[in-house]
Protein backbone atom coordinates (compact mmCIF):
# COMPACT_ATOMS: atom_id res chain seq x y z
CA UNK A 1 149.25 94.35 125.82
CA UNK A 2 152.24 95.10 123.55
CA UNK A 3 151.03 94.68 119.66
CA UNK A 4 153.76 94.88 117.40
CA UNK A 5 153.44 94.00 113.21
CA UNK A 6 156.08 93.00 111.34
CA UNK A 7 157.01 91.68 107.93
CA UNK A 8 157.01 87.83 108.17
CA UNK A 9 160.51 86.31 106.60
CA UNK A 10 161.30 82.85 105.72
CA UNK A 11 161.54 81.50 109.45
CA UNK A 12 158.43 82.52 109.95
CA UNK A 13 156.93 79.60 107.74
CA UNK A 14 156.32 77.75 110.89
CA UNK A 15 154.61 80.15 112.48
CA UNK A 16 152.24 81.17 109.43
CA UNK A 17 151.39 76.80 108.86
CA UNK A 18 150.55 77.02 112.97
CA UNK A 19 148.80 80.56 113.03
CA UNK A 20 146.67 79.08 110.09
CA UNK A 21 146.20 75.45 110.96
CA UNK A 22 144.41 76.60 114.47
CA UNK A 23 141.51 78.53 113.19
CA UNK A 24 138.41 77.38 113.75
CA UNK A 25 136.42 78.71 110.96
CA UNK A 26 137.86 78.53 107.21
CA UNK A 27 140.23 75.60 108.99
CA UNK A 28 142.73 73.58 106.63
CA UNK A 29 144.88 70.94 107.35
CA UNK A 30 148.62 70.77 106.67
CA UNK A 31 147.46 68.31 104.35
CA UNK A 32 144.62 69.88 102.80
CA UNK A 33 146.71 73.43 102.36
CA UNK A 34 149.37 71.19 100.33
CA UNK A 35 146.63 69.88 98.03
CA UNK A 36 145.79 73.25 97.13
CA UNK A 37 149.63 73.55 96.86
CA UNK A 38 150.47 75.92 99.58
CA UNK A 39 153.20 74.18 100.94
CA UNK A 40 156.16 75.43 103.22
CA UNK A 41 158.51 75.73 99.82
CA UNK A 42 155.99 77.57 98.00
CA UNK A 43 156.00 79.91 101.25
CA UNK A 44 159.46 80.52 101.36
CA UNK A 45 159.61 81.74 97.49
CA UNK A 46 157.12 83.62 97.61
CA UNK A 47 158.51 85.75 100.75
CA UNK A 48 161.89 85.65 98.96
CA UNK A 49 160.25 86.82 96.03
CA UNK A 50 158.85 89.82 97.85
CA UNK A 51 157.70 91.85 100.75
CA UNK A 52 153.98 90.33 101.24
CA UNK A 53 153.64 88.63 104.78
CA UNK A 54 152.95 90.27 107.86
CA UNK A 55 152.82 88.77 111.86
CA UNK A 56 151.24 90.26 114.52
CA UNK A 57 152.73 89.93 117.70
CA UNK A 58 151.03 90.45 120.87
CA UNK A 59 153.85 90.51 123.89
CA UNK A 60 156.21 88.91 121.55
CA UNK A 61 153.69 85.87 120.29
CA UNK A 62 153.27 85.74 117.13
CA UNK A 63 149.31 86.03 117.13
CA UNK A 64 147.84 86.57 113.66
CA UNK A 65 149.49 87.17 110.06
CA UNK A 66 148.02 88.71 106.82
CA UNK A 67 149.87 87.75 103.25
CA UNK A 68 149.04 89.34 99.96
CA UNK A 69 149.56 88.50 95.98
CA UNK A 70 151.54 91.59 95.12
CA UNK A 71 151.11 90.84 91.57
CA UNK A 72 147.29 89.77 91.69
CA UNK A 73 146.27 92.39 93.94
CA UNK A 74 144.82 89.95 96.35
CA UNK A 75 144.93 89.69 99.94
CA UNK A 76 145.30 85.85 100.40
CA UNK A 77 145.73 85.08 103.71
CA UNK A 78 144.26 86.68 106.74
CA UNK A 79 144.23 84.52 109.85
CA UNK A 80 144.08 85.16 113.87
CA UNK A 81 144.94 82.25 116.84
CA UNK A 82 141.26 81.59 118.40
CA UNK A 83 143.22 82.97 121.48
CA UNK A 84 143.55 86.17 120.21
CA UNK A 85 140.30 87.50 118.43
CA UNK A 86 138.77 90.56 118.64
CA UNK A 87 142.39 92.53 120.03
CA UNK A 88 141.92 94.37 116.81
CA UNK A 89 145.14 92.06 115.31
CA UNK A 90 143.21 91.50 111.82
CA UNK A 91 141.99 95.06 111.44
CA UNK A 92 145.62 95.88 111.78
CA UNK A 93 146.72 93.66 109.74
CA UNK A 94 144.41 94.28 106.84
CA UNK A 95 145.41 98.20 106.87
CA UNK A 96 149.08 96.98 106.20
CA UNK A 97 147.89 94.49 103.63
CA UNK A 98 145.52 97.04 101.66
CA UNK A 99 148.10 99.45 101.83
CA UNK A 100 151.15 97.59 100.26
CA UNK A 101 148.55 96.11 97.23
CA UNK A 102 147.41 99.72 96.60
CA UNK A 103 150.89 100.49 96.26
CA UNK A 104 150.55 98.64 92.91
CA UNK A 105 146.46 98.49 92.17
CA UNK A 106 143.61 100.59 92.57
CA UNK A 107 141.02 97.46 92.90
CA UNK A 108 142.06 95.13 95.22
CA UNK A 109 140.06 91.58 95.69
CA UNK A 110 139.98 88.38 98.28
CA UNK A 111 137.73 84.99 98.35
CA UNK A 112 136.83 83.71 101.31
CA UNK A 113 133.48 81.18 102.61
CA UNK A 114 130.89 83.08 101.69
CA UNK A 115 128.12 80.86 104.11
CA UNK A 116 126.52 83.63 106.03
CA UNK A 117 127.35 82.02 109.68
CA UNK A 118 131.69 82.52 108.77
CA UNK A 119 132.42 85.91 110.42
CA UNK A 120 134.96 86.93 108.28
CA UNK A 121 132.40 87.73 105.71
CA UNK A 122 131.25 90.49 108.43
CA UNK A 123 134.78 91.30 109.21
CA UNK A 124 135.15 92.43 105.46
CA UNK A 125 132.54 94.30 105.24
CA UNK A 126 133.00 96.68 107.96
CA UNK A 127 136.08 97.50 106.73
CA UNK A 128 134.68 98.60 103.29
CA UNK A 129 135.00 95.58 101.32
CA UNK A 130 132.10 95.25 99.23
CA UNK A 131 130.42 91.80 97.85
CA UNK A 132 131.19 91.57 93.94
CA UNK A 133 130.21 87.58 93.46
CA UNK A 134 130.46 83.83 94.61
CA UNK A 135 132.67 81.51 93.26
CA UNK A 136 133.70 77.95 93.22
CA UNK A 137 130.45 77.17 94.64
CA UNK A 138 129.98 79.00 98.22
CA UNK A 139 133.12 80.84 98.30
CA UNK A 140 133.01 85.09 97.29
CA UNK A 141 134.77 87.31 96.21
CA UNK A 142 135.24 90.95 98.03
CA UNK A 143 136.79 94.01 95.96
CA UNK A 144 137.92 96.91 97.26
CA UNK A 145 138.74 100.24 95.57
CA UNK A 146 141.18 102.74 96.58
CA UNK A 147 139.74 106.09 98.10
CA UNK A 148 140.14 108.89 95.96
């Protein structure tokens, strides 16, 4: 198995809708992603606006992708095909992600389902995200602080 990441550019978009339309946990619709306005235009600015999108590729399929609010210090996006879990794609893809936001911040931050059965909530943890809240109901929020 060849792994390779990459920075995602603006033909990517269709990969990055696909990649995160097919999870199974945390799933949106095309639909549902454009009613929280993350639609394919507001993807292409914000790669154009800056480096902050990255694919995995495993044997030259794109496979999982991690994007990041340079600005907010946020990782936004995190996602892996069902095909492809636990190859190690999202740990890989967070150290890139962490990395580029601690570039600019020393407290970095995500939301994601905070129900206790979504494994991402695990997934975070392990990595040394810690547990600073919930909001908007049963969603939390993880912060991170840069190792000193």
């Amino acid at each position: 198995m060849q792994v390779l990441i990459r920075a995602a550019t603006v033909e990517d978009i269709d990969l990055l809708t696909t990649i995160r339309t097919s999870v199974v946990q945390n799933h949106l619709s095309l639909e549902q992603m454009a009613d929280l306005g993350i639609t394919p235009q507001v993807l292409v600015d914000t790669l154009r606006a800056a480096p902050c999108a990255w694919i995995a590729e495993v044997d030259g399929q794109a496979a999982a992708f991690s994007m990041v609010d340079l600005e907010a210090g946020e990782v936004f996006a995190m996602f892996v095909l069902p095909t492809h879990e636990n190859l190690g794609l999202g740990r890989r893809l967070m150290a890139v992600a962490e990395t580029a936001l601690f570039e600019h911040h020393d407290h970095l931050y995500l939301v994601t389902d905070g129900r206790d059965e979504i494994r991402a909530n695990g997934f975070y943890q392990r990595l040394g995200w810690r547990k600073a809240g919930f909001v908007d109901g049963d969603d939390v929020r993880y912060e991170k602080s840069r190792a000193r």
